[in-house]
PDB file of N, CA and C in Angstrom:
ATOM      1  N   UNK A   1      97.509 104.661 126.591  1.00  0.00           N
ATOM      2  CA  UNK A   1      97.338 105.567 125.483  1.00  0.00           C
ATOM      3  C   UNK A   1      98.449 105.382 124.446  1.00  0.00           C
ATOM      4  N   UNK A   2      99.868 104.823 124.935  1.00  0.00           N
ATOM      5  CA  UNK A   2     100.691 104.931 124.259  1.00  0.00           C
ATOM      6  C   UNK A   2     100.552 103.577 123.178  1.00  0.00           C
ATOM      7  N   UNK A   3      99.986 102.622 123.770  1.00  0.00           N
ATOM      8  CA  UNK A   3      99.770 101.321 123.140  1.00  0.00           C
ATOM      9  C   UNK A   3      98.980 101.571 121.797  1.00  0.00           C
ATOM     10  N   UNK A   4      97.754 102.031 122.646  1.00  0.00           N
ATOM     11  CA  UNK A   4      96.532 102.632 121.204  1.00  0.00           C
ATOM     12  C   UNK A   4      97.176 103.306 120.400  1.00  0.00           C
ATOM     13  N   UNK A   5      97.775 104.014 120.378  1.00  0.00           N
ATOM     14  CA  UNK A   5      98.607 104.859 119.099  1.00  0.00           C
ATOM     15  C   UNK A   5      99.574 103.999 118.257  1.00  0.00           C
ATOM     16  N   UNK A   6     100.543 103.757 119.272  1.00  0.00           N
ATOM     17  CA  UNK A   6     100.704 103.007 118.008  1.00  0.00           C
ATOM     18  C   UNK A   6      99.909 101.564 117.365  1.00  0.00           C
ATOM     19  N   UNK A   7      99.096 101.019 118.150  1.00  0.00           N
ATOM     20  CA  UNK A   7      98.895 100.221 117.122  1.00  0.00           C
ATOM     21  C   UNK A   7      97.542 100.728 116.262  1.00  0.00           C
ATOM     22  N   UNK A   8      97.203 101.959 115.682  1.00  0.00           N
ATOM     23  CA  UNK A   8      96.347 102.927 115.277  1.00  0.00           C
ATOM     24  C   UNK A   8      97.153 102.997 114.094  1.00  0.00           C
ATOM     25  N   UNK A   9      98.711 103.325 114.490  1.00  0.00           N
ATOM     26  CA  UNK A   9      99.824 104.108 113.343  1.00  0.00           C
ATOM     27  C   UNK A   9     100.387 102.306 112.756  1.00  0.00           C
ATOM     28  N   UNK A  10     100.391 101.812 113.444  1.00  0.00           N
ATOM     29  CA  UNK A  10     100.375 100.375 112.676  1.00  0.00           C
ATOM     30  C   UNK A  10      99.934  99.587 111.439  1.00  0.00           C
ATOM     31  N   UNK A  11      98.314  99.628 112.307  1.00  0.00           N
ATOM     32  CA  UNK A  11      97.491  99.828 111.053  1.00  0.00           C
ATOM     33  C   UNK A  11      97.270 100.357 109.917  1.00  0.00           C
ATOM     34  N   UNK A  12      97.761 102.043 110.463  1.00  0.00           N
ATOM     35  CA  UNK A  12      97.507 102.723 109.375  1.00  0.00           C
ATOM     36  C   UNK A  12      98.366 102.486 107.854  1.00  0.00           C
ATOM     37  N   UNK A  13      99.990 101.549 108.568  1.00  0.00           N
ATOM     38  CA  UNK A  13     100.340 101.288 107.155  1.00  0.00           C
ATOM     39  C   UNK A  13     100.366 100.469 106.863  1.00  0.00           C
ATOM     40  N   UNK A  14      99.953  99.389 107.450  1.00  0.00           N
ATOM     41  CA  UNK A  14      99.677  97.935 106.851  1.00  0.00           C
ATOM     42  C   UNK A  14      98.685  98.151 105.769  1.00  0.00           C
ATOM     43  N   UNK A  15      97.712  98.931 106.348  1.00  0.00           N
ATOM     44  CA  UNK A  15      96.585  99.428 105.413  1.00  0.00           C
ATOM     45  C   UNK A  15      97.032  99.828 103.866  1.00  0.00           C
ATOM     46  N   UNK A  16      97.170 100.929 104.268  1.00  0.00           N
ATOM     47  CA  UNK A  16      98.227 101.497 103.086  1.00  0.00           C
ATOM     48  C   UNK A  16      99.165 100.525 102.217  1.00  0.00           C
ATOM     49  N   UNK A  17      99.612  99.695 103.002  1.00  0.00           N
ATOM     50  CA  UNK A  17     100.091  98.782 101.760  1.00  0.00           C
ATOM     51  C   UNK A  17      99.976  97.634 101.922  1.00  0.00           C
ATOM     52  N   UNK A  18      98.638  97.215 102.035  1.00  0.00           N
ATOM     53  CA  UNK A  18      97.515  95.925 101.608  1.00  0.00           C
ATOM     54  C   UNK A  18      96.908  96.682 100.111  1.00  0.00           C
ATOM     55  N   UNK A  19      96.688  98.058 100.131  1.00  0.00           N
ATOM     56  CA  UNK A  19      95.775  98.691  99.231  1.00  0.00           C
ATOM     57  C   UNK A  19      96.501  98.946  98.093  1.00  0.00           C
ATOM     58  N   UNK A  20      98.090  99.401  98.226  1.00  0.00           N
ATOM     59  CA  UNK A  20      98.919  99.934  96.804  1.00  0.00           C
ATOM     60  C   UNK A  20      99.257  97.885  96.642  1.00  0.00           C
ATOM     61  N   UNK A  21      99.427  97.515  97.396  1.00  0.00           N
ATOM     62  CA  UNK A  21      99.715  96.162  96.688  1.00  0.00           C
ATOM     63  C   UNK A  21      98.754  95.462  95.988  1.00  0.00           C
ATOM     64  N   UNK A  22      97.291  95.404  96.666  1.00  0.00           N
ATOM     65  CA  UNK A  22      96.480  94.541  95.816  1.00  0.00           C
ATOM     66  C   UNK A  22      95.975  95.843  94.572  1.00  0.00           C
ATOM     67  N   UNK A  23      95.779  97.157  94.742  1.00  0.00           N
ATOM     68  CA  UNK A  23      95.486  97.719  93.271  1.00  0.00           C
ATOM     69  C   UNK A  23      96.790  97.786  92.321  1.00  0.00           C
ATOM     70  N   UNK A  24      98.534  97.332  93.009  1.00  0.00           N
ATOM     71  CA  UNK A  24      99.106  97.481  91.751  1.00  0.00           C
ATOM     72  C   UNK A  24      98.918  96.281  90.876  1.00  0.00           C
ATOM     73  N   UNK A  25      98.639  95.367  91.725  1.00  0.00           N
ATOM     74  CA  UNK A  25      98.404  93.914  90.972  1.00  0.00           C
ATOM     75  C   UNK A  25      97.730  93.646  89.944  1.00  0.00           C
ATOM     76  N   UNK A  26      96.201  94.305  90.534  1.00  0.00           N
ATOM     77  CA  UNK A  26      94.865  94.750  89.553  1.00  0.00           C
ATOM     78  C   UNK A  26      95.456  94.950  88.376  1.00  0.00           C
ATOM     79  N   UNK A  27      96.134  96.112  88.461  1.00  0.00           N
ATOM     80  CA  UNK A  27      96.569  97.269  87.003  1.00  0.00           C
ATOM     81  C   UNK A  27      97.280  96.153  86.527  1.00  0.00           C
ATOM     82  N   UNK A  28      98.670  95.566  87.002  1.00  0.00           N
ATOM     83  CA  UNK A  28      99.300  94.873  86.167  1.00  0.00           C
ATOM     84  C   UNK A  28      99.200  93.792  85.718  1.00  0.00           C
ATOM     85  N   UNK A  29      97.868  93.292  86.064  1.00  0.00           N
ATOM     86  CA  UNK A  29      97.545  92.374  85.142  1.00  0.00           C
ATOM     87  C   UNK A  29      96.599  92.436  83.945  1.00  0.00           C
ATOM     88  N   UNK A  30      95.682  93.415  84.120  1.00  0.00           N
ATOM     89  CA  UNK A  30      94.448  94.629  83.212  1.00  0.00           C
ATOM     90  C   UNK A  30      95.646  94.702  82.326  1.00  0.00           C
ATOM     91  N   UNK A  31      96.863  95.587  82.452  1.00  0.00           N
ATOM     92  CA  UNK A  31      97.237  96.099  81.866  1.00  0.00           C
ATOM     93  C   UNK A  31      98.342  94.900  80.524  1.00  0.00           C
ATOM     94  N   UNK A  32      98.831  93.811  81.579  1.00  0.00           N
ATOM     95  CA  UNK A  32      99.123  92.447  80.594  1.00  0.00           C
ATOM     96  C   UNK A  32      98.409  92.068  79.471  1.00  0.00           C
ATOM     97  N   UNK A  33      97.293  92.042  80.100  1.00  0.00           N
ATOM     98  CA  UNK A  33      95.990  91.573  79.345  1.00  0.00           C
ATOM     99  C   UNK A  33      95.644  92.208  77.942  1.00  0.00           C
ATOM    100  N   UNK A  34      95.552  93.106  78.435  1.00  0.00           N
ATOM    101  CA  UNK A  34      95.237  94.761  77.187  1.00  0.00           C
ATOM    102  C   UNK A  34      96.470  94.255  75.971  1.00  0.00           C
ATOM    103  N   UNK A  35      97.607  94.454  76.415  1.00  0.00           N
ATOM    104  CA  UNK A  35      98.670  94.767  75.622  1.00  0.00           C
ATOM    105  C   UNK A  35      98.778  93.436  74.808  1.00  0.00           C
ATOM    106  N   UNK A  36      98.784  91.715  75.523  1.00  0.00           N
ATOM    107  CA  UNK A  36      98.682  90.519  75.161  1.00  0.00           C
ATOM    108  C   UNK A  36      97.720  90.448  74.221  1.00  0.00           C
ATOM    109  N   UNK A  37      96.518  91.150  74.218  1.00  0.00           N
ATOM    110  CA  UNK A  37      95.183  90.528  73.324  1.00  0.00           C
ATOM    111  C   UNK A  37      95.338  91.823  72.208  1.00  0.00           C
ATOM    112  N   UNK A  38      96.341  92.986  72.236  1.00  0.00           N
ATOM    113  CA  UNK A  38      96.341  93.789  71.049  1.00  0.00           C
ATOM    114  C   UNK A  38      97.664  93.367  70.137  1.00  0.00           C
ATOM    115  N   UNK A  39      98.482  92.417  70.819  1.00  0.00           N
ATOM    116  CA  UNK A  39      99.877  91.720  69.664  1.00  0.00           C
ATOM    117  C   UNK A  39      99.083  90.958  69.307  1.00  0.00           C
ATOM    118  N   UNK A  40      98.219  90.277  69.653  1.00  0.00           N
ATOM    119  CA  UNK A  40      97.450  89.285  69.291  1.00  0.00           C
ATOM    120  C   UNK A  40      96.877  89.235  68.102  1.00  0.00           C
ATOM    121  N   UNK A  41      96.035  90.453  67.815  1.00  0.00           N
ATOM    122  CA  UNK A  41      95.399  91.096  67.256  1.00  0.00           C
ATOM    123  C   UNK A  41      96.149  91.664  65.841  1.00  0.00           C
ATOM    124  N   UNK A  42      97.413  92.310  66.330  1.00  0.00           N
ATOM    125  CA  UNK A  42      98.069  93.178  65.339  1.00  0.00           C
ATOM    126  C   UNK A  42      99.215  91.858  64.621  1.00  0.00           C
ATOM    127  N   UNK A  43      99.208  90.627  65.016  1.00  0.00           N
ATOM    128  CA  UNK A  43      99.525  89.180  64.223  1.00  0.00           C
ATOM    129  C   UNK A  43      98.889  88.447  63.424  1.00  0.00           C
ATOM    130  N   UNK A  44      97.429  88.385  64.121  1.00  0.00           N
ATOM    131  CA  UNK A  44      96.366  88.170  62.911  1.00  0.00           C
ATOM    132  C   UNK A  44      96.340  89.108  61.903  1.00  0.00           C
ATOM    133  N   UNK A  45      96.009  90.389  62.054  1.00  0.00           N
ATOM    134  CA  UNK A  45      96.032  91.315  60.681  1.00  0.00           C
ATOM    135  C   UNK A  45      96.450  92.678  60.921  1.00  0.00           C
ATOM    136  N   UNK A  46      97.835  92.292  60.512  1.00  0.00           N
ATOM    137  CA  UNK A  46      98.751  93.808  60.636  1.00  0.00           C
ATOM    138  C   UNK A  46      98.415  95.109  59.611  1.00  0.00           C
ATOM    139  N   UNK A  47      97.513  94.871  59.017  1.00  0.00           N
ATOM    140  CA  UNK A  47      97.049  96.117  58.405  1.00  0.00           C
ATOM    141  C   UNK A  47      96.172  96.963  59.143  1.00  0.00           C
ATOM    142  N   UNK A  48      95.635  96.330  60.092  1.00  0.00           N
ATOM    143  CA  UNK A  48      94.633  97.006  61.650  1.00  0.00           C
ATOM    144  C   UNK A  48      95.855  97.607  62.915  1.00  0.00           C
ATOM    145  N   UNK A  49      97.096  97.549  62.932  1.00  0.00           N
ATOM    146  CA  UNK A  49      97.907  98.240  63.720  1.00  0.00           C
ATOM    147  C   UNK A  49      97.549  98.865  64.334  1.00  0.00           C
ATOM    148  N   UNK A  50      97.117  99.884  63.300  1.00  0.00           N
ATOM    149  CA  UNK A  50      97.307 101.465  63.653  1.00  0.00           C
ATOM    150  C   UNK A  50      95.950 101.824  65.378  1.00  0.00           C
ATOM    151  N   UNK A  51      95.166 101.228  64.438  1.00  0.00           N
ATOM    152  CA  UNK A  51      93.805 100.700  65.164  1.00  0.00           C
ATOM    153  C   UNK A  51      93.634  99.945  66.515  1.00  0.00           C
ATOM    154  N   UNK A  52      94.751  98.638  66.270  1.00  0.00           N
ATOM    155  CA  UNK A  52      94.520  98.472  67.635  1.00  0.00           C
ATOM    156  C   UNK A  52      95.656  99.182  68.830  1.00  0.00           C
ATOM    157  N   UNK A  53      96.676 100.252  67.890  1.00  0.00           N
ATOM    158  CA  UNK A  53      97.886 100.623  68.826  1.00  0.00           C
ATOM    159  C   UNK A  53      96.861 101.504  69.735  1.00  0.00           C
ATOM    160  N   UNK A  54      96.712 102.281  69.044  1.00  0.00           N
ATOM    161  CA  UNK A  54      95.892 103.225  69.540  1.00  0.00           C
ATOM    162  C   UNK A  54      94.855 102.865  70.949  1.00  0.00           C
ATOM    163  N   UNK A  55      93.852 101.825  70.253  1.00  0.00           N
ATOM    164  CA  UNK A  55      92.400 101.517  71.326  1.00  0.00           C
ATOM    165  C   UNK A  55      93.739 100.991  72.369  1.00  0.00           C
ATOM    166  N   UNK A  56      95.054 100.174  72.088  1.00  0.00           N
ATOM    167  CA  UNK A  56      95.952  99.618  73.628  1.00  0.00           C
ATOM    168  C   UNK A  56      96.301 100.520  74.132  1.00  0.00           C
ATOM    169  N   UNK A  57      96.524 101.692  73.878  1.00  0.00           N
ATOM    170  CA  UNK A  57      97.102 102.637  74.431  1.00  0.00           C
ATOM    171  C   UNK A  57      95.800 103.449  75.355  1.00  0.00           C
ATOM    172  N   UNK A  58      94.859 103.383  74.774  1.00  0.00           N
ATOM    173  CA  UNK A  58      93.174 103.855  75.372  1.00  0.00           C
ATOM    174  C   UNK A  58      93.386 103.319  76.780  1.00  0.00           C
ATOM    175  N   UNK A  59      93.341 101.783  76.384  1.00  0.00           N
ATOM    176  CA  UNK A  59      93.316 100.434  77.054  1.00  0.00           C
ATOM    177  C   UNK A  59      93.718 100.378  78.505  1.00  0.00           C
ATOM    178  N   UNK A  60      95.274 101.032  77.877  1.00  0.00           N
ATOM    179  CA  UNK A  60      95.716 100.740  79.202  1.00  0.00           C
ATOM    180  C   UNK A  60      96.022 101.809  80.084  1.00  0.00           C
ATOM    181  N   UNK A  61      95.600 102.997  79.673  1.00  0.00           N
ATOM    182  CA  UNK A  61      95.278 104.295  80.272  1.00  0.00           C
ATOM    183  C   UNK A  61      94.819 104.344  81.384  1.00  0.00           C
ATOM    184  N   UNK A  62      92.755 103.385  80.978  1.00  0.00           N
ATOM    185  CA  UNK A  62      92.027 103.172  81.837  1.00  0.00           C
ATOM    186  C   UNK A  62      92.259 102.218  82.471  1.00  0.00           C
ATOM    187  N   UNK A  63      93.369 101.290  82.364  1.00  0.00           N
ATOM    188  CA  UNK A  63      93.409 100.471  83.256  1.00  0.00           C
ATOM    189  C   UNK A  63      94.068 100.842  84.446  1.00  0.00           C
ATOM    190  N   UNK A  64      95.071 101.667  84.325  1.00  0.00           N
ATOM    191  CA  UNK A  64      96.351 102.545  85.041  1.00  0.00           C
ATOM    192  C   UNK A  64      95.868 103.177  86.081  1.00  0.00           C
ATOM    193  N   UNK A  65      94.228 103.765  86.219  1.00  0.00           N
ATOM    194  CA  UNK A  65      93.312 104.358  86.200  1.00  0.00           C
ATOM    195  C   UNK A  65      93.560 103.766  88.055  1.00  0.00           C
ATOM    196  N   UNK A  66      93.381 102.662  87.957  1.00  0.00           N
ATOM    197  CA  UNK A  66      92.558 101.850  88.992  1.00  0.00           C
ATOM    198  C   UNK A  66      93.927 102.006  90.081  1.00  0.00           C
ATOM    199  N   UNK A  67      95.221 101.197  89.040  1.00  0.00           N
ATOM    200  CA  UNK A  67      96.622 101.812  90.488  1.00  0.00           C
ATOM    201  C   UNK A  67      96.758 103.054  90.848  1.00  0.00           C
ATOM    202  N   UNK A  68      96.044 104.650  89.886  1.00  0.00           N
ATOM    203  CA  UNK A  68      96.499 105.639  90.814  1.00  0.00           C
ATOM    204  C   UNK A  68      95.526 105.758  91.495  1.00  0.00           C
ATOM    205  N   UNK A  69      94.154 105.364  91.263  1.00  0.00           N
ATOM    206  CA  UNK A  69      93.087 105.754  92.631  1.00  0.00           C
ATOM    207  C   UNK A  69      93.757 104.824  93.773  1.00  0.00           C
ATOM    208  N   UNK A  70      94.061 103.727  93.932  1.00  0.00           N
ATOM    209  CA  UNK A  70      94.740 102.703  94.868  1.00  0.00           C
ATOM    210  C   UNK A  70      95.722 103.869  95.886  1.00  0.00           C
ATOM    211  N   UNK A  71      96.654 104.575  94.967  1.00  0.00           N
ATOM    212  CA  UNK A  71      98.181 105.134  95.341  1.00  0.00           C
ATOM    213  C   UNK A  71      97.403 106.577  96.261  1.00  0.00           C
ATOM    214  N   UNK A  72      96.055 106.846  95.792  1.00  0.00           N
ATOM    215  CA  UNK A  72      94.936 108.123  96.194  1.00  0.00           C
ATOM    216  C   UNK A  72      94.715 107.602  97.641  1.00  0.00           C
ATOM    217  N   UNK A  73      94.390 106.283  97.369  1.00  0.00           N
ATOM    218  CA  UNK A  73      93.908 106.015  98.759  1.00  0.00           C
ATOM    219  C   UNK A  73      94.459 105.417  99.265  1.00  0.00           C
ATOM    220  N   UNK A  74      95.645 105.084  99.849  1.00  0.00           N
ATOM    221  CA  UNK A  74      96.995 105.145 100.457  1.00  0.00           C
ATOM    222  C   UNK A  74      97.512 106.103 101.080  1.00  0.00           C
ATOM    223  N   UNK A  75      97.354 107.244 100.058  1.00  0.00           N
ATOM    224  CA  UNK A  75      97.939 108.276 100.677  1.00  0.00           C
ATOM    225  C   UNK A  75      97.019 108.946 101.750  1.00  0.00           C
ATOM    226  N   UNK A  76      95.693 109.100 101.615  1.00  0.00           N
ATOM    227  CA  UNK A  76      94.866 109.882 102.218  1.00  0.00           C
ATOM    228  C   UNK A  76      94.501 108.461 103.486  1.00  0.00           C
ATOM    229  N   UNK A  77      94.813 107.316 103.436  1.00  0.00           N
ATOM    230  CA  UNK A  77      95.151 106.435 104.447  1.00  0.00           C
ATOM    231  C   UNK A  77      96.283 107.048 105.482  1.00  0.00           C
ATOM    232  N   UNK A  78      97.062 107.183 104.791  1.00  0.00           N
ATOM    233  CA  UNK A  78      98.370 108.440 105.605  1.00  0.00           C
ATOM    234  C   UNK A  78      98.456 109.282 106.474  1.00  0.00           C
ATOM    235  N   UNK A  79      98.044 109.821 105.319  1.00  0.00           N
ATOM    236  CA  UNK A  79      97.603 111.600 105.709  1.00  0.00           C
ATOM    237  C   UNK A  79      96.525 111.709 106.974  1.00  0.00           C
ATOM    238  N   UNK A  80      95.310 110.944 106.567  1.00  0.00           N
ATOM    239  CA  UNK A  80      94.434 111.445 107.481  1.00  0.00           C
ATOM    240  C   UNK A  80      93.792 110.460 108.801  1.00  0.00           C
ATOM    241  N   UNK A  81      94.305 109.593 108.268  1.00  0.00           N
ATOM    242  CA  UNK A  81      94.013 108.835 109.364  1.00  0.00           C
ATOM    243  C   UNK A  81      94.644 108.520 110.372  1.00  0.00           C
TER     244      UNK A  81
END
């Protein structure tokens, strides 16, 4: 019994951080991406700034989106399992 437990509680955080590692990755590269293709953007024609600061900032909101559901389910990897 003592074996099964821990390797239950083992799992449980390998788990946990297989999941915050591959969704922080996700985000930080979404989120490279976003920010790379709006300098991009605001070099070709800096009179659109304002325009694309804004939609990057949208951008990378929703991208951010994806590492805290990741950090959600990590934790409730934790917690409840």
């Amino acid at each position: 019994m003592e074996i099964s437990g821990s390797l239950v509680t083992v799992a449980k955080y390998l788990a946990a951080g297989f999941v915050m590692g591959v969704g922080s990755i996700g985000a930080a590269l979404g989120e490279g991406q976003v920010a790379s293709h709006a300098i991009d953007g605001m070099a070709r024609q800096p009179e659109m700034e304002d325009s694309l600061l804004r939609t990057m900032v949208i951008g990378q909101a929703i991208t951010e989106s994806t590492g805290i559901y990741s950090l959600i389910v990590a934790i409730m990897l934790l917690m409840v399992v």
